[in-house]
PDB file of N, CA and C in Angstrom:
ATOM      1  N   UNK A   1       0.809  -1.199   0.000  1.00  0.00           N
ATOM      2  CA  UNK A   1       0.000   0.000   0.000  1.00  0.00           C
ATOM      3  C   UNK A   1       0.853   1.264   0.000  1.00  0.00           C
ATOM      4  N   UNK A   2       1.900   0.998   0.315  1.00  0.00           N
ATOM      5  CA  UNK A   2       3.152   2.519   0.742  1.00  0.00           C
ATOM      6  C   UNK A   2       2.897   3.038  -0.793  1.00  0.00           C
ATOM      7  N   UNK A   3       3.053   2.033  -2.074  1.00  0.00           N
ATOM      8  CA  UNK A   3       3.146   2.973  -3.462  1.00  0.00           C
ATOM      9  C   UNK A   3       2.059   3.662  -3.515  1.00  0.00           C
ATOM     10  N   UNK A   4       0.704   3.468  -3.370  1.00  0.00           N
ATOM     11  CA  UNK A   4      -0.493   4.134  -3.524  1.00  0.00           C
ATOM     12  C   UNK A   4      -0.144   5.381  -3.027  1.00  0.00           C
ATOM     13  N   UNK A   5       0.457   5.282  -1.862  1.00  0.00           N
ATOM     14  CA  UNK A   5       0.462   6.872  -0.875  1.00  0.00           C
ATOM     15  C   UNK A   5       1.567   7.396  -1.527  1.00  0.00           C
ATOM     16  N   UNK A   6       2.917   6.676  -1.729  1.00  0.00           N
ATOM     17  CA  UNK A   6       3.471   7.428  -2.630  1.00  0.00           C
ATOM     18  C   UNK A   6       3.631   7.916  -4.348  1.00  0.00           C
ATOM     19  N   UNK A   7       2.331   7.426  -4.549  1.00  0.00           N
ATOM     20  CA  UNK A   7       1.784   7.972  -5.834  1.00  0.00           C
ATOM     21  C   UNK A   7       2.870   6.944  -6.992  1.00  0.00           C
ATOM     22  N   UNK A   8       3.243   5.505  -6.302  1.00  0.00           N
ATOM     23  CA  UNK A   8       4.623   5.268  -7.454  1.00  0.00           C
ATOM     24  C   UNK A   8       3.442   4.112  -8.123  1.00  0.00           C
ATOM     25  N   UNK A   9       4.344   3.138  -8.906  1.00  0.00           N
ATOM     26  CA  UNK A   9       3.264   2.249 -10.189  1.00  0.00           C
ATOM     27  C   UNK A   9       3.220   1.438  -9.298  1.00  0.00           C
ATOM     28  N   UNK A  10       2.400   0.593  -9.102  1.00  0.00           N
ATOM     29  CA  UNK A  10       2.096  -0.699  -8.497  1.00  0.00           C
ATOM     30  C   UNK A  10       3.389  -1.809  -8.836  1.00  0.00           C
ATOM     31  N   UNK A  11       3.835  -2.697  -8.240  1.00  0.00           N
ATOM     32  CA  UNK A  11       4.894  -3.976  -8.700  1.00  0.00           C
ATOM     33  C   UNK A  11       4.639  -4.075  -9.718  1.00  0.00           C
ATOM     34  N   UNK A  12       3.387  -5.253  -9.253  1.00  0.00           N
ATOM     35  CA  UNK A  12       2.134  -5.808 -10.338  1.00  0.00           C
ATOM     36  C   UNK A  12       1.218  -5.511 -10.441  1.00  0.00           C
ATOM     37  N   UNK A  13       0.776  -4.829 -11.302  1.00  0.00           N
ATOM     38  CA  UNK A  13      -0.435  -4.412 -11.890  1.00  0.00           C
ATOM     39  C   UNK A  13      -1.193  -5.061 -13.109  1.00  0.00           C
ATOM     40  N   UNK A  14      -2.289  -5.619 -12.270  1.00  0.00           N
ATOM     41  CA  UNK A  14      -2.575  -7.055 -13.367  1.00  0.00           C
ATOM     42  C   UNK A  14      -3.930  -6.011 -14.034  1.00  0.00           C
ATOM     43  N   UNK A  15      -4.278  -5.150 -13.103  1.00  0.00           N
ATOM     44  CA  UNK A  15      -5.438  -4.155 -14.460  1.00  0.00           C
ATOM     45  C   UNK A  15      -4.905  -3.342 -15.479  1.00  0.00           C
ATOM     46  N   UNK A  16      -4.148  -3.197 -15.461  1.00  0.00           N
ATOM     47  CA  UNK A  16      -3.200  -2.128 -16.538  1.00  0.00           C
ATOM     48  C   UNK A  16      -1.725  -3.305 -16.778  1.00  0.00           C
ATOM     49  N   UNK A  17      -1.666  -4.431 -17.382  1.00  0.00           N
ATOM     50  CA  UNK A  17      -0.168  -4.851 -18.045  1.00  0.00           C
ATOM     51  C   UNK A  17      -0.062  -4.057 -18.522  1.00  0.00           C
ATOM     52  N   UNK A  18       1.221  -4.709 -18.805  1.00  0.00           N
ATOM     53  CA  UNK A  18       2.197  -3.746 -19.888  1.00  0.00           C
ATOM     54  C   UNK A  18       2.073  -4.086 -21.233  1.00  0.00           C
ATOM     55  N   UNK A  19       1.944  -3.507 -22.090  1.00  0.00           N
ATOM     56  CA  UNK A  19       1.773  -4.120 -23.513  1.00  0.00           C
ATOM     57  C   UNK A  19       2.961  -4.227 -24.545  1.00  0.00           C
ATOM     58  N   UNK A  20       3.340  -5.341 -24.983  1.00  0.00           N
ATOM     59  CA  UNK A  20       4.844  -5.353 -25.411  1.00  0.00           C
ATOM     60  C   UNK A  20       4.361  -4.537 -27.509  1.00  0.00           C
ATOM     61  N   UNK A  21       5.411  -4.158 -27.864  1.00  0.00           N
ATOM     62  CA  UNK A  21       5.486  -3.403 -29.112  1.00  0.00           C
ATOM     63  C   UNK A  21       6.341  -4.683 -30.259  1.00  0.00           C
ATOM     64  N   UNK A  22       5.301  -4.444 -31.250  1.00  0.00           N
ATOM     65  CA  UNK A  22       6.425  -5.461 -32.279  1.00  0.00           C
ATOM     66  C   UNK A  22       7.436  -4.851 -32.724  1.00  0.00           C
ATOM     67  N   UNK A  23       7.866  -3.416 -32.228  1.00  0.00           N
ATOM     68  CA  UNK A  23       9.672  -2.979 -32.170  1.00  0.00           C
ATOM     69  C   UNK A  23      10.397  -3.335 -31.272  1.00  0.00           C
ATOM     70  N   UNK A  24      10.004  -3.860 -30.122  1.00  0.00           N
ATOM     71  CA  UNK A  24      11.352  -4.004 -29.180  1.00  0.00           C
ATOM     72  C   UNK A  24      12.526  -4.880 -29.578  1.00  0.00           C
ATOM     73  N   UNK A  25      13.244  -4.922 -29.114  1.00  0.00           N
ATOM     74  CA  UNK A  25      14.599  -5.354 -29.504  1.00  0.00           C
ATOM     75  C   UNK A  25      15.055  -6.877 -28.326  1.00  0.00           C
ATOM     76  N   UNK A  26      16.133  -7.161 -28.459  1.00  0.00           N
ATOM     77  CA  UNK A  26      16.732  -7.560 -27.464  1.00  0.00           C
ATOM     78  C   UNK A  26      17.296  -7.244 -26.418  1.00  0.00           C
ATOM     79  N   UNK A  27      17.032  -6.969 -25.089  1.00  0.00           N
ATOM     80  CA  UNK A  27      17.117  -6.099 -23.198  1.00  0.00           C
ATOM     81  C   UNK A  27      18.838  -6.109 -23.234  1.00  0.00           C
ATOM     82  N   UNK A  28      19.464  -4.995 -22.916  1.00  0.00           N
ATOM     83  CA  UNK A  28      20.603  -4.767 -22.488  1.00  0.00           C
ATOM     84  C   UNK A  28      20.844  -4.896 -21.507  1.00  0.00           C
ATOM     85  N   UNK A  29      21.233  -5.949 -20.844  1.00  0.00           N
ATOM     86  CA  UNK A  29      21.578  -5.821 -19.023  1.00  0.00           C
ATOM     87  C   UNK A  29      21.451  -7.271 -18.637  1.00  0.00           C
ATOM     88  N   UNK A  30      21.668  -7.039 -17.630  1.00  0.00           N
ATOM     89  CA  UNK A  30      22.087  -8.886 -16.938  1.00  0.00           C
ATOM     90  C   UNK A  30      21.236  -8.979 -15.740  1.00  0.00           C
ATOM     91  N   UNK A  31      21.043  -9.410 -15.245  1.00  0.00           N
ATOM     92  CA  UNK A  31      20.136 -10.318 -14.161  1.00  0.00           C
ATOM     93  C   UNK A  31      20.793  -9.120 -12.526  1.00  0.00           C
ATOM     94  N   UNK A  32      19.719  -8.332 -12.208  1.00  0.00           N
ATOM     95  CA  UNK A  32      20.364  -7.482 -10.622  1.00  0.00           C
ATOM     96  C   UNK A  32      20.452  -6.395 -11.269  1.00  0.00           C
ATOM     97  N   UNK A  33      21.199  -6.076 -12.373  1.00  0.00           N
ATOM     98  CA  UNK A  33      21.248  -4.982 -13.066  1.00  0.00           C
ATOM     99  C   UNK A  33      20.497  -3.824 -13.428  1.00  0.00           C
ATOM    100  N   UNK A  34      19.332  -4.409 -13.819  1.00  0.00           N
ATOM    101  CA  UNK A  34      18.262  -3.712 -14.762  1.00  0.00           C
ATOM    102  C   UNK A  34      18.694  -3.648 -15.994  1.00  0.00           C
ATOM    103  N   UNK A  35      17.927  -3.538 -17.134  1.00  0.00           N
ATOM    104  CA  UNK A  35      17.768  -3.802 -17.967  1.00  0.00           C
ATOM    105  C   UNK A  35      16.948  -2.414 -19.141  1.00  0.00           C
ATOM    106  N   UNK A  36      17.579  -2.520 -20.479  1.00  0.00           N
ATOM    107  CA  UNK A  36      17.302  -1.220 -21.005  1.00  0.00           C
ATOM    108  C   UNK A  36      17.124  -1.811 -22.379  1.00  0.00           C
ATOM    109  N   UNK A  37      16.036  -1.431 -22.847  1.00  0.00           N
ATOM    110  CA  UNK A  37      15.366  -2.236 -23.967  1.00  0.00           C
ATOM    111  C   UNK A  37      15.192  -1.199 -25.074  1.00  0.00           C
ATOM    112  N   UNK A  38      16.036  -2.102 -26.124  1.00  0.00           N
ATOM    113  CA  UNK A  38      16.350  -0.703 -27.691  1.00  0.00           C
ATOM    114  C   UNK A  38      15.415  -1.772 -28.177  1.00  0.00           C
ATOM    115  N   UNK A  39      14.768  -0.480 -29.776  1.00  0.00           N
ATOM    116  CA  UNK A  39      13.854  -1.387 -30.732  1.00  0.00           C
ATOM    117  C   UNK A  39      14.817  -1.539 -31.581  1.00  0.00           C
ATOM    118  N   UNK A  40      14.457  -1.786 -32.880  1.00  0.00           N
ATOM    119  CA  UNK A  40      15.384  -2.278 -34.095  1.00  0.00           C
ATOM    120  C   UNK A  40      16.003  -1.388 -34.562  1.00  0.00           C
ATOM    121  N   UNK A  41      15.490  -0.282 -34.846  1.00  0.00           N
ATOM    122  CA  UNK A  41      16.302   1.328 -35.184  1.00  0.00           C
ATOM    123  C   UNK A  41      17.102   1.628 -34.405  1.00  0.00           C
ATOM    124  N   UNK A  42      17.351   1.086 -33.269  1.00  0.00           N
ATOM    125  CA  UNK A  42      19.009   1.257 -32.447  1.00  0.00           C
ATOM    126  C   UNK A  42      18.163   2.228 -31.337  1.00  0.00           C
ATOM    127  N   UNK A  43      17.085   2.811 -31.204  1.00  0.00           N
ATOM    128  CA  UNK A  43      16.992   3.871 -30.097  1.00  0.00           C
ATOM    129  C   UNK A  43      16.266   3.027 -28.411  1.00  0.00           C
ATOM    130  N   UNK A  44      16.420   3.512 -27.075  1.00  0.00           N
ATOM    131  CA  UNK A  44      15.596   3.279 -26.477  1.00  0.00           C
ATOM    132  C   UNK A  44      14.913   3.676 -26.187  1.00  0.00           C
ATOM    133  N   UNK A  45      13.693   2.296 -25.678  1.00  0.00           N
ATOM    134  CA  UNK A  45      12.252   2.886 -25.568  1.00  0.00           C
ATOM    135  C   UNK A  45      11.894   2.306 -23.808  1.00  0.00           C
ATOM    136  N   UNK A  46      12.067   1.573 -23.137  1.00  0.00           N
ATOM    137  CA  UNK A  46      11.768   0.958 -22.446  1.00  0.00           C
ATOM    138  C   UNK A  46      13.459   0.569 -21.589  1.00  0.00           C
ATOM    139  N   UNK A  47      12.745   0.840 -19.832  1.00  0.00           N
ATOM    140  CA  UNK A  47      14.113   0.267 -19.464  1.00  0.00           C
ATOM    141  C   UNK A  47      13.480  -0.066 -18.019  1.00  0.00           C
ATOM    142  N   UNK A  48      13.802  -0.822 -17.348  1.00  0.00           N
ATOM    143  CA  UNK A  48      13.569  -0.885 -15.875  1.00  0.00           C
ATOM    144  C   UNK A  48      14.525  -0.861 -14.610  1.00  0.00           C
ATOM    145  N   UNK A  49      15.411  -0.366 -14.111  1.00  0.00           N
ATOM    146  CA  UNK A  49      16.511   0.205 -13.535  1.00  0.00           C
ATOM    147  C   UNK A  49      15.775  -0.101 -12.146  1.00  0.00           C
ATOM    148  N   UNK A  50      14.862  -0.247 -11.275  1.00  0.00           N
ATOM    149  CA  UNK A  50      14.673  -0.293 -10.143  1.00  0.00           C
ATOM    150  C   UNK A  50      13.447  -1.706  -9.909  1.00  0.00           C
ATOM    151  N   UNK A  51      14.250  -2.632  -9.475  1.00  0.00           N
ATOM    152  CA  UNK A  51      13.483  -3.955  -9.261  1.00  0.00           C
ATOM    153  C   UNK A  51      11.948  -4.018  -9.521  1.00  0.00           C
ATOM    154  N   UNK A  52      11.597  -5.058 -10.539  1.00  0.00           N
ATOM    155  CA  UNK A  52      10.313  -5.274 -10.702  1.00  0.00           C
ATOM    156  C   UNK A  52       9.139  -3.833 -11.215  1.00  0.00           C
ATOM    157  N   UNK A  53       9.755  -2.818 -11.397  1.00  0.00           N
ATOM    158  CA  UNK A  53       9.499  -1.997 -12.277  1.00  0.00           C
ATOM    159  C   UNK A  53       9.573  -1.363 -13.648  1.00  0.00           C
ATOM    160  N   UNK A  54       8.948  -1.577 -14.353  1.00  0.00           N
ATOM    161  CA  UNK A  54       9.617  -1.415 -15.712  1.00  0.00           C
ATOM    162  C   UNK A  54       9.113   0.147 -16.059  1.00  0.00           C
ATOM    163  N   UNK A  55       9.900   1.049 -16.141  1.00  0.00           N
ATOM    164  CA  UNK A  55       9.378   2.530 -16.607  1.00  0.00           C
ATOM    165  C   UNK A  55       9.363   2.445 -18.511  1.00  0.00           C
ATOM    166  N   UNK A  56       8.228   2.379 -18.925  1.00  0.00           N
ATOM    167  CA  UNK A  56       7.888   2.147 -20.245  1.00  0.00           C
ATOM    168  C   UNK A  56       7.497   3.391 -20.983  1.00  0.00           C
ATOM    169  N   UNK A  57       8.343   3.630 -22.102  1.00  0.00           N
ATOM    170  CA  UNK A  57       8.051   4.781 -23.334  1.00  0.00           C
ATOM    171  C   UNK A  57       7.370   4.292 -24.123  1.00  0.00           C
ATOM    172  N   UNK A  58       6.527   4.569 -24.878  1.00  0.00           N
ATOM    173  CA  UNK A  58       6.181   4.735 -26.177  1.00  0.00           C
ATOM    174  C   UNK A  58       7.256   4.757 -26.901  1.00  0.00           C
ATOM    175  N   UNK A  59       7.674   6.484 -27.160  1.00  0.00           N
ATOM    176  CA  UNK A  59       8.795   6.895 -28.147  1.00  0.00           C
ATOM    177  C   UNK A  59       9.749   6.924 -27.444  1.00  0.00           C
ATOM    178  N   UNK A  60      10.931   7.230 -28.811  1.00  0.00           N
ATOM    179  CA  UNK A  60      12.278   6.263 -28.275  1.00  0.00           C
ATOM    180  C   UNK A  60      12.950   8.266 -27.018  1.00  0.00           C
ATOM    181  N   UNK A  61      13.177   7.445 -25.941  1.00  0.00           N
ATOM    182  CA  UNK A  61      14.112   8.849 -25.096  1.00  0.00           C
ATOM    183  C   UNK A  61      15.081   9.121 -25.686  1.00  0.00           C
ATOM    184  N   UNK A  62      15.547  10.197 -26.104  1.00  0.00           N
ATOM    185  CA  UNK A  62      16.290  10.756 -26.863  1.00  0.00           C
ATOM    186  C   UNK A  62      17.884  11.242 -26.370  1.00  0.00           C
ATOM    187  N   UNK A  63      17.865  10.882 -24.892  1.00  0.00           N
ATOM    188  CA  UNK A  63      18.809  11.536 -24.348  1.00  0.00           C
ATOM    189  C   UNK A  63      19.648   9.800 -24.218  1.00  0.00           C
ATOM    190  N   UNK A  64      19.054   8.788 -24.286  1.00  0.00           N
ATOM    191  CA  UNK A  64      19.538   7.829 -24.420  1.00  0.00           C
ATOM    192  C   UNK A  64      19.640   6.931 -25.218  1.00  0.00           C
ATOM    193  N   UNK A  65      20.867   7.613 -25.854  1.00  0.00           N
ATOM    194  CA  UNK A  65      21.043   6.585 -27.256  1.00  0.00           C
ATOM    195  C   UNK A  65      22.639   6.744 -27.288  1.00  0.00           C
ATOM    196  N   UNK A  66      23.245   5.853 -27.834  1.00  0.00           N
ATOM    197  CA  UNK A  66      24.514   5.561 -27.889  1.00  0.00           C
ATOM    198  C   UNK A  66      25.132   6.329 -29.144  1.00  0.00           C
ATOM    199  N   UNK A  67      26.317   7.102 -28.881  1.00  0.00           N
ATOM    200  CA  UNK A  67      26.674   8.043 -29.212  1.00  0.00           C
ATOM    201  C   UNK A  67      28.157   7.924 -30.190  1.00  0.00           C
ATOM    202  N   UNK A  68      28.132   7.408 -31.419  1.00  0.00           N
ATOM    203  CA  UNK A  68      30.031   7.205 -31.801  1.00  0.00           C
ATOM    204  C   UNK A  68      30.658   8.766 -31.864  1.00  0.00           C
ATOM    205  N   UNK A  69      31.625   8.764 -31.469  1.00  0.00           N
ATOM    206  CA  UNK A  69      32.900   9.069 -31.464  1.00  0.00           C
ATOM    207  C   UNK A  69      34.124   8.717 -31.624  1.00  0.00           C
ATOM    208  N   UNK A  70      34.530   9.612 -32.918  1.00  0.00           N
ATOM    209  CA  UNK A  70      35.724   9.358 -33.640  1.00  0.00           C
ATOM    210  C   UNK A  70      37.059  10.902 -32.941  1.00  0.00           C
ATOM    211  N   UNK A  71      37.444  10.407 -32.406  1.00  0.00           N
ATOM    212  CA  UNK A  71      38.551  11.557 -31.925  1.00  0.00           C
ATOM    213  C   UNK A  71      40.285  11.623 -32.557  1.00  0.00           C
ATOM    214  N   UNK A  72      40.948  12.182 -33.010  1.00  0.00           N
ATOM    215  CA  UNK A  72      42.134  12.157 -33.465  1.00  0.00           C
ATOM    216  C   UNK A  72      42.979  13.641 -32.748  1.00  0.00           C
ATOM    217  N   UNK A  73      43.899  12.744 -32.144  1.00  0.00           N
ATOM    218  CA  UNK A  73      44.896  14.127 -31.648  1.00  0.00           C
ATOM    219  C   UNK A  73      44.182  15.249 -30.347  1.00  0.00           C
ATOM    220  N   UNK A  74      43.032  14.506 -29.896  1.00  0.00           N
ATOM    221  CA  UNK A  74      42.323  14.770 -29.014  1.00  0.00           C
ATOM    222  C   UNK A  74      41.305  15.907 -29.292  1.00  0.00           C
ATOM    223  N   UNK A  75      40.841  15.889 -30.508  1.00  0.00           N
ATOM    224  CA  UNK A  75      40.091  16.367 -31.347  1.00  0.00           C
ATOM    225  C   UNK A  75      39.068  15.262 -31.559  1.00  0.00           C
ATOM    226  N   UNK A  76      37.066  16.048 -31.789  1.00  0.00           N
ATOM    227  CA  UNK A  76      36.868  14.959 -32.420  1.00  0.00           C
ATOM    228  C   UNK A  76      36.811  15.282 -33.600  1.00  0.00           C
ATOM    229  N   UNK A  77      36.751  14.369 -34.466  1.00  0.00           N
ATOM    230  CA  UNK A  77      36.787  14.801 -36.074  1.00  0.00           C
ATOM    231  C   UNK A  77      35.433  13.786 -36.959  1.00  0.00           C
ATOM    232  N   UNK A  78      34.859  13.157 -35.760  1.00  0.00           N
ATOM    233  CA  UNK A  78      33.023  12.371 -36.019  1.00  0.00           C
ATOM    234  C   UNK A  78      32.849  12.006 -35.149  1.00  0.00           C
ATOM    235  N   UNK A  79      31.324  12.645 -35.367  1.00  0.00           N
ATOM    236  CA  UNK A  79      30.802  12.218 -34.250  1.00  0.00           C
ATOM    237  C   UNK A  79      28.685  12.110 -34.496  1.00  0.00           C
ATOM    238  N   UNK A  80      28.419  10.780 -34.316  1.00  0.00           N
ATOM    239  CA  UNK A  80      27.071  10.718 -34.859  1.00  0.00           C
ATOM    240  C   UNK A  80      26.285   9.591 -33.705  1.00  0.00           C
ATOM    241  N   UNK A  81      24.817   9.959 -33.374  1.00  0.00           N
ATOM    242  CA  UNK A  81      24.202   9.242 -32.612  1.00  0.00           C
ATOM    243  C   UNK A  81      23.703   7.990 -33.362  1.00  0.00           C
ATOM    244  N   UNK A  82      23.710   6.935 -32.756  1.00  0.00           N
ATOM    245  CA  UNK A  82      23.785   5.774 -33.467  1.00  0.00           C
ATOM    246  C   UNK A  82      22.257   5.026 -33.646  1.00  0.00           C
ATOM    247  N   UNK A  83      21.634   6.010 -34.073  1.00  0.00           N
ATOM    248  CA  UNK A  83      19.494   5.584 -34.089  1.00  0.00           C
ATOM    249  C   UNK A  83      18.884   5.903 -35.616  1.00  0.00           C
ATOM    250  N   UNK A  84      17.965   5.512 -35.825  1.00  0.00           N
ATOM    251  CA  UNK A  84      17.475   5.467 -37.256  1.00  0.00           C
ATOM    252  C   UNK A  84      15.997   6.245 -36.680  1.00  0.00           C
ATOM    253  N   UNK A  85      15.885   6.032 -35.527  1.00  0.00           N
ATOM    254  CA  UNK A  85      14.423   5.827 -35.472  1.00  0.00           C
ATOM    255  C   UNK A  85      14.389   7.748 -35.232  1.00  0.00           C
ATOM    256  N   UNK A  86      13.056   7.733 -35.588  1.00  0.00           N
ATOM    257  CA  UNK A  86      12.335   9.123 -35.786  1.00  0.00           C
ATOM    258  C   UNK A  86      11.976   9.937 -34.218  1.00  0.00           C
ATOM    259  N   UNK A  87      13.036  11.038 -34.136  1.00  0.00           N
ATOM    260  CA  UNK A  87      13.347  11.486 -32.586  1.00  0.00           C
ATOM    261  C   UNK A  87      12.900  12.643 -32.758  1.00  0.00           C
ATOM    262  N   UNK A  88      11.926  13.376 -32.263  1.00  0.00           N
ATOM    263  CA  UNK A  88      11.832  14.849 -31.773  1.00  0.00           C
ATOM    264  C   UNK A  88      12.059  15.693 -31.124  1.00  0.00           C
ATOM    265  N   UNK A  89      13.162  16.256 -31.096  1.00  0.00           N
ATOM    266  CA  UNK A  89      13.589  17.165 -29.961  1.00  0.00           C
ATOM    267  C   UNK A  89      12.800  18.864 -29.729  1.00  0.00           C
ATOM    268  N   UNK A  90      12.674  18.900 -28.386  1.00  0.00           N
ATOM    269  CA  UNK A  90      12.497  20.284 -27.961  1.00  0.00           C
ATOM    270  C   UNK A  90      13.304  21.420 -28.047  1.00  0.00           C
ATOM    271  N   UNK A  91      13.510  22.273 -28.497  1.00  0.00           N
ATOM    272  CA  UNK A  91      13.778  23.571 -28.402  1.00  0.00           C
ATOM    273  C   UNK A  91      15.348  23.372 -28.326  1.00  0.00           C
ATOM    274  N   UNK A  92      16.167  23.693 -27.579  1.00  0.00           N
ATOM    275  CA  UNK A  92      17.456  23.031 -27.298  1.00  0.00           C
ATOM    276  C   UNK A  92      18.050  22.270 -27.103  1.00  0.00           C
ATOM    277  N   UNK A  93      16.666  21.097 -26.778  1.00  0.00           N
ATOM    278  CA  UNK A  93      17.372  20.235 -26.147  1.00  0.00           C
ATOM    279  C   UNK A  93      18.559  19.179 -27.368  1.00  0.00           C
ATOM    280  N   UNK A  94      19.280  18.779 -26.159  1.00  0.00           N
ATOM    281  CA  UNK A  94      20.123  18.184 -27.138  1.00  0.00           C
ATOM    282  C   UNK A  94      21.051  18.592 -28.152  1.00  0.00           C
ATOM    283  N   UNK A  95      20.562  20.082 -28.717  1.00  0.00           N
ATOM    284  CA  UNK A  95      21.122  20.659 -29.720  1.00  0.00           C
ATOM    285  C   UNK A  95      22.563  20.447 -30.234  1.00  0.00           C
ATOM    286  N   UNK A  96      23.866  20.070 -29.513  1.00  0.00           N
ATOM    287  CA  UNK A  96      24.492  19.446 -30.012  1.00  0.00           C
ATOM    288  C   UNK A  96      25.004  17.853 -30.796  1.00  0.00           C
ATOM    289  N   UNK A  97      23.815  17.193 -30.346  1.00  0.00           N
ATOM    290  CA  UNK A  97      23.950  15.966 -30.940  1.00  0.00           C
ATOM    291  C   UNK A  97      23.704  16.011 -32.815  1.00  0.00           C
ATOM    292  N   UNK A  98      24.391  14.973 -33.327  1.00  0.00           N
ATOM    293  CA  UNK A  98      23.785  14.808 -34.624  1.00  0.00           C
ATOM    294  C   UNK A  98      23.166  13.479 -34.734  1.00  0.00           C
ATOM    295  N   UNK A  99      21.813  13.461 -35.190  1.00  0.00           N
ATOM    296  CA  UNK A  99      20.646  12.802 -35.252  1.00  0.00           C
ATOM    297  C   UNK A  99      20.373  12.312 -36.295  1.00  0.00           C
ATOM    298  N   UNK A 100      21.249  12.100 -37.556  1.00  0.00           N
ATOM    299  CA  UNK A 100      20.945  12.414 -38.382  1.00  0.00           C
ATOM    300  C   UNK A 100      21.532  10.797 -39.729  1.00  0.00           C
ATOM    301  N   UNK A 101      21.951   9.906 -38.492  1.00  0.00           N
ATOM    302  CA  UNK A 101      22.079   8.591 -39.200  1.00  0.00           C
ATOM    303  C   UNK A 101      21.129   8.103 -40.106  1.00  0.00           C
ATOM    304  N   UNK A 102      21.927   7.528 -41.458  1.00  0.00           N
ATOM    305  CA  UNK A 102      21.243   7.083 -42.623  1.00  0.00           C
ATOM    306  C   UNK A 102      20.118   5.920 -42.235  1.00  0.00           C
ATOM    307  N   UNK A 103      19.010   5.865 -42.124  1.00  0.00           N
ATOM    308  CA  UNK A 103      18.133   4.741 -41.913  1.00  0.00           C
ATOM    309  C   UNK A 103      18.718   3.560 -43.181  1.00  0.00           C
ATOM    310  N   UNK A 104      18.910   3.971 -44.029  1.00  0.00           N
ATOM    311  CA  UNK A 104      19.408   2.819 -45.077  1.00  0.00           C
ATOM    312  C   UNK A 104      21.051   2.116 -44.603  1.00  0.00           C
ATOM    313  N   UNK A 105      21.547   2.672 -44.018  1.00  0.00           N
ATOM    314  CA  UNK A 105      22.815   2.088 -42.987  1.00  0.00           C
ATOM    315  C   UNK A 105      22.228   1.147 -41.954  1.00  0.00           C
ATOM    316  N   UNK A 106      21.249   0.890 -41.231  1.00  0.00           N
ATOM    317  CA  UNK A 106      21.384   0.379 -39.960  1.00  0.00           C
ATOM    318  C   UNK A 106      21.115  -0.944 -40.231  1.00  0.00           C
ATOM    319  N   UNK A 107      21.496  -1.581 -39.954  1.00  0.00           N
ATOM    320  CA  UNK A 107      21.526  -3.582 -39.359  1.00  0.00           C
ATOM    321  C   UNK A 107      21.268  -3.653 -38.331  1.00  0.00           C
ATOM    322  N   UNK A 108      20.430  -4.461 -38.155  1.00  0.00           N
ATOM    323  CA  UNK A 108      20.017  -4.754 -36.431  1.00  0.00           C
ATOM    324  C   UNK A 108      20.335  -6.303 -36.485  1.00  0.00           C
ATOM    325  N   UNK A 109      21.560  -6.770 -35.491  1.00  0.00           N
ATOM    326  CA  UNK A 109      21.490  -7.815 -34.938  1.00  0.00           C
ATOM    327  C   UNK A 109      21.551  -7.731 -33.561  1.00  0.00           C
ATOM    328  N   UNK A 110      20.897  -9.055 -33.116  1.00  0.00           N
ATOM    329  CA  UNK A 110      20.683  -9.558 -31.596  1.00  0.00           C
ATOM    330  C   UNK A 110      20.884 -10.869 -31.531  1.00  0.00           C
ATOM    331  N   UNK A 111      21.321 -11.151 -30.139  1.00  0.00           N
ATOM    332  CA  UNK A 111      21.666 -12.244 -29.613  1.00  0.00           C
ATOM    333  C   UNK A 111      21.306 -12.747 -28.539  1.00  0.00           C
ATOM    334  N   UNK A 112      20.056 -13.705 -28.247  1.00  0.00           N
ATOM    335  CA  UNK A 112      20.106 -14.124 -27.142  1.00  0.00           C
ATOM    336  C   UNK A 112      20.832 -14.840 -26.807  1.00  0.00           C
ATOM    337  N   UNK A 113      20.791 -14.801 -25.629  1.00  0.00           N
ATOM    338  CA  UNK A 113      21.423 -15.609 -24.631  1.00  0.00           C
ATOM    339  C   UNK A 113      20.532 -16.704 -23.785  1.00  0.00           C
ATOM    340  N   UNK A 114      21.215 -18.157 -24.157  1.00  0.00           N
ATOM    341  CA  UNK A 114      19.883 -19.101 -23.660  1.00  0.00           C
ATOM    342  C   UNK A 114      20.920 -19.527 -22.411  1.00  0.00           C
ATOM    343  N   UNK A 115      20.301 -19.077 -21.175  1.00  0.00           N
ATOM    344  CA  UNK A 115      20.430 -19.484 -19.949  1.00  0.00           C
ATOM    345  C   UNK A 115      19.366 -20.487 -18.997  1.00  0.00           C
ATOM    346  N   UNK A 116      20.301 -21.517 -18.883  1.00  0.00           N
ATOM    347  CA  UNK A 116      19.750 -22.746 -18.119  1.00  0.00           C
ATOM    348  C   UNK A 116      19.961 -22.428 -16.319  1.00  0.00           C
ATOM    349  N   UNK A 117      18.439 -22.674 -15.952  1.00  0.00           N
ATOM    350  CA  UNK A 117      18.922 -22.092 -14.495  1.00  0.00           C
ATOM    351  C   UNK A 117      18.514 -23.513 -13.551  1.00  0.00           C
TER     352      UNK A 117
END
């Protein structure tokens, strides 16, 4: 009952599941960890960082996406966010990133991992 009063999501909430997306990807993270879930366009949408909670997006968060960097001589000389998928930014936000990866470039592979427990 403490989440009710503190206004947080229920554990389990069997009236409202969660509804899975035919973009998600394969979960980044290991078992204790938490776990951060990209769709196929490389961006994330979904991650759960605090036990048995999963904080779920729709659209992909924009502030978390994996970022290459090419540096020479301690210069960078490239530098591009590594997502295909269709990001909207606010006003400044972000304004230095480039967003701007070829959707006809991206490959999506994944790998599960089959663990016997």
């Amino acid at each position: 009952m403490r989440y009710t009063f503190d206004k947080e999501k229920l554990f389990i909430n069997t009236f409202q599941p969660l509804k899975h997306k035919p973009f998600y990807g394969v979960p980044c993270g290991g078992i204790g960890c938490g776990a951060m879930g990209r769709d196929f366009r490389g961006g994330f949408c979904k991650f759960s960082l605090r036990p048995g909670l999963v904080e779920h997006k729709v659209d992909v968060i924009p502030a978390n996406q994996f970022i290459l960097s090419v540096r020479r001589d301690n210069r960078c000389i490239y530098q591009k966010v590594l997502s295909a998928a269709d990001i909207v930014l606010s006003g400044q936000q972000l304004s230095a990133w480039d967003f701007s990866f070829p959707k006809k470039d991206v490959h999506y592979r994944s790998v599960v991992v089959n663990a016997d427990f």
